[in-house]
Protein backbone atom coordinates (compact mmCIF):
# COMPACT_ATOMS: atom_id res chain seq x y z
CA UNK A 1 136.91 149.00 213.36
CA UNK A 2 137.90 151.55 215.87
CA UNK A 3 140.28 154.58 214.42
CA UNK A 4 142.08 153.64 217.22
CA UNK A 5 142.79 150.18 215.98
CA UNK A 6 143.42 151.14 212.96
CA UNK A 7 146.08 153.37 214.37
CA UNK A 8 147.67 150.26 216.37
CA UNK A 9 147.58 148.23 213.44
CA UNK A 10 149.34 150.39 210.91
CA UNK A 11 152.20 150.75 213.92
CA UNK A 12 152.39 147.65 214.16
CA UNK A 13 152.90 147.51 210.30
CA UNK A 14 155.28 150.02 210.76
CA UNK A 15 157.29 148.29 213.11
CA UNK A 16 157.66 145.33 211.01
CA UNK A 17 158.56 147.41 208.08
CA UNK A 18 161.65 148.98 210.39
CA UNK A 19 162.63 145.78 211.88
CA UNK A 20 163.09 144.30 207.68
CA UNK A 21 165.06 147.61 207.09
CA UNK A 22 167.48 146.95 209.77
CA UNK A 23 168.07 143.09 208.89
CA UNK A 24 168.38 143.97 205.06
CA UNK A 25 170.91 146.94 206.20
CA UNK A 26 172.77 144.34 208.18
CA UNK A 27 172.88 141.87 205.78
CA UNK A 28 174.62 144.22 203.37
CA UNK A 29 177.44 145.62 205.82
CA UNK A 30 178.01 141.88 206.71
CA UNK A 31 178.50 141.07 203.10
CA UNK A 32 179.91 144.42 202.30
CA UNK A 33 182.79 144.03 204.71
CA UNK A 34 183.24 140.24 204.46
CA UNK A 35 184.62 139.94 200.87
CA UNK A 36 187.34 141.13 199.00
CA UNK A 37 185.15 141.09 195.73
CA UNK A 38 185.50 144.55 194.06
CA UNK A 39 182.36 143.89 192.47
CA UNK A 40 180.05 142.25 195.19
CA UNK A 41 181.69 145.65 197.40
CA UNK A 42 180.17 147.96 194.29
CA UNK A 43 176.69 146.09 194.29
CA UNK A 44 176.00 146.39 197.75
CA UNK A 45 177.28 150.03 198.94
CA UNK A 46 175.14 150.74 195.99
CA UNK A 47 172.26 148.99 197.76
CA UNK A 48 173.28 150.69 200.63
CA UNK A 49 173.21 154.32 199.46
CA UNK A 50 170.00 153.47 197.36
CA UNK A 51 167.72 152.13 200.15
CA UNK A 52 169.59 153.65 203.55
CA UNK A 53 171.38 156.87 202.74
CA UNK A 54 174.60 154.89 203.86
CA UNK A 55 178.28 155.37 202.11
CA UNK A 56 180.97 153.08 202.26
CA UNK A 57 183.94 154.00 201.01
């Protein structure tokens, strides 16, 4: 194989990776803001900080 294709190929890989990142970091906001649950609120800004850097407060 090509370097070249082995460049596309770990973009593409890349790209993927991203795309779960955002749908995981959705899912948590949606869950994060849809419940009243003190503790379900802790778990996921925690999961939020921990993989994205992102507070909620």
């Amino acid at each position: 194989m090509t370097k070249y294709e082995e460049h596309i190929e770990l973009l593409e890989e890349i790209a993927q990776a991203n795309n779960n990142v955002k749908v995981r970091t959705n899912e948590l906001l949606t869950q994060y803001f849809g419940t009243d649950d003190a503790d379900i609120r802790l778990i996921n800004s925690s999961d939020l900080f921990r993989e994205d850097g992102i507070r909620c407060e």
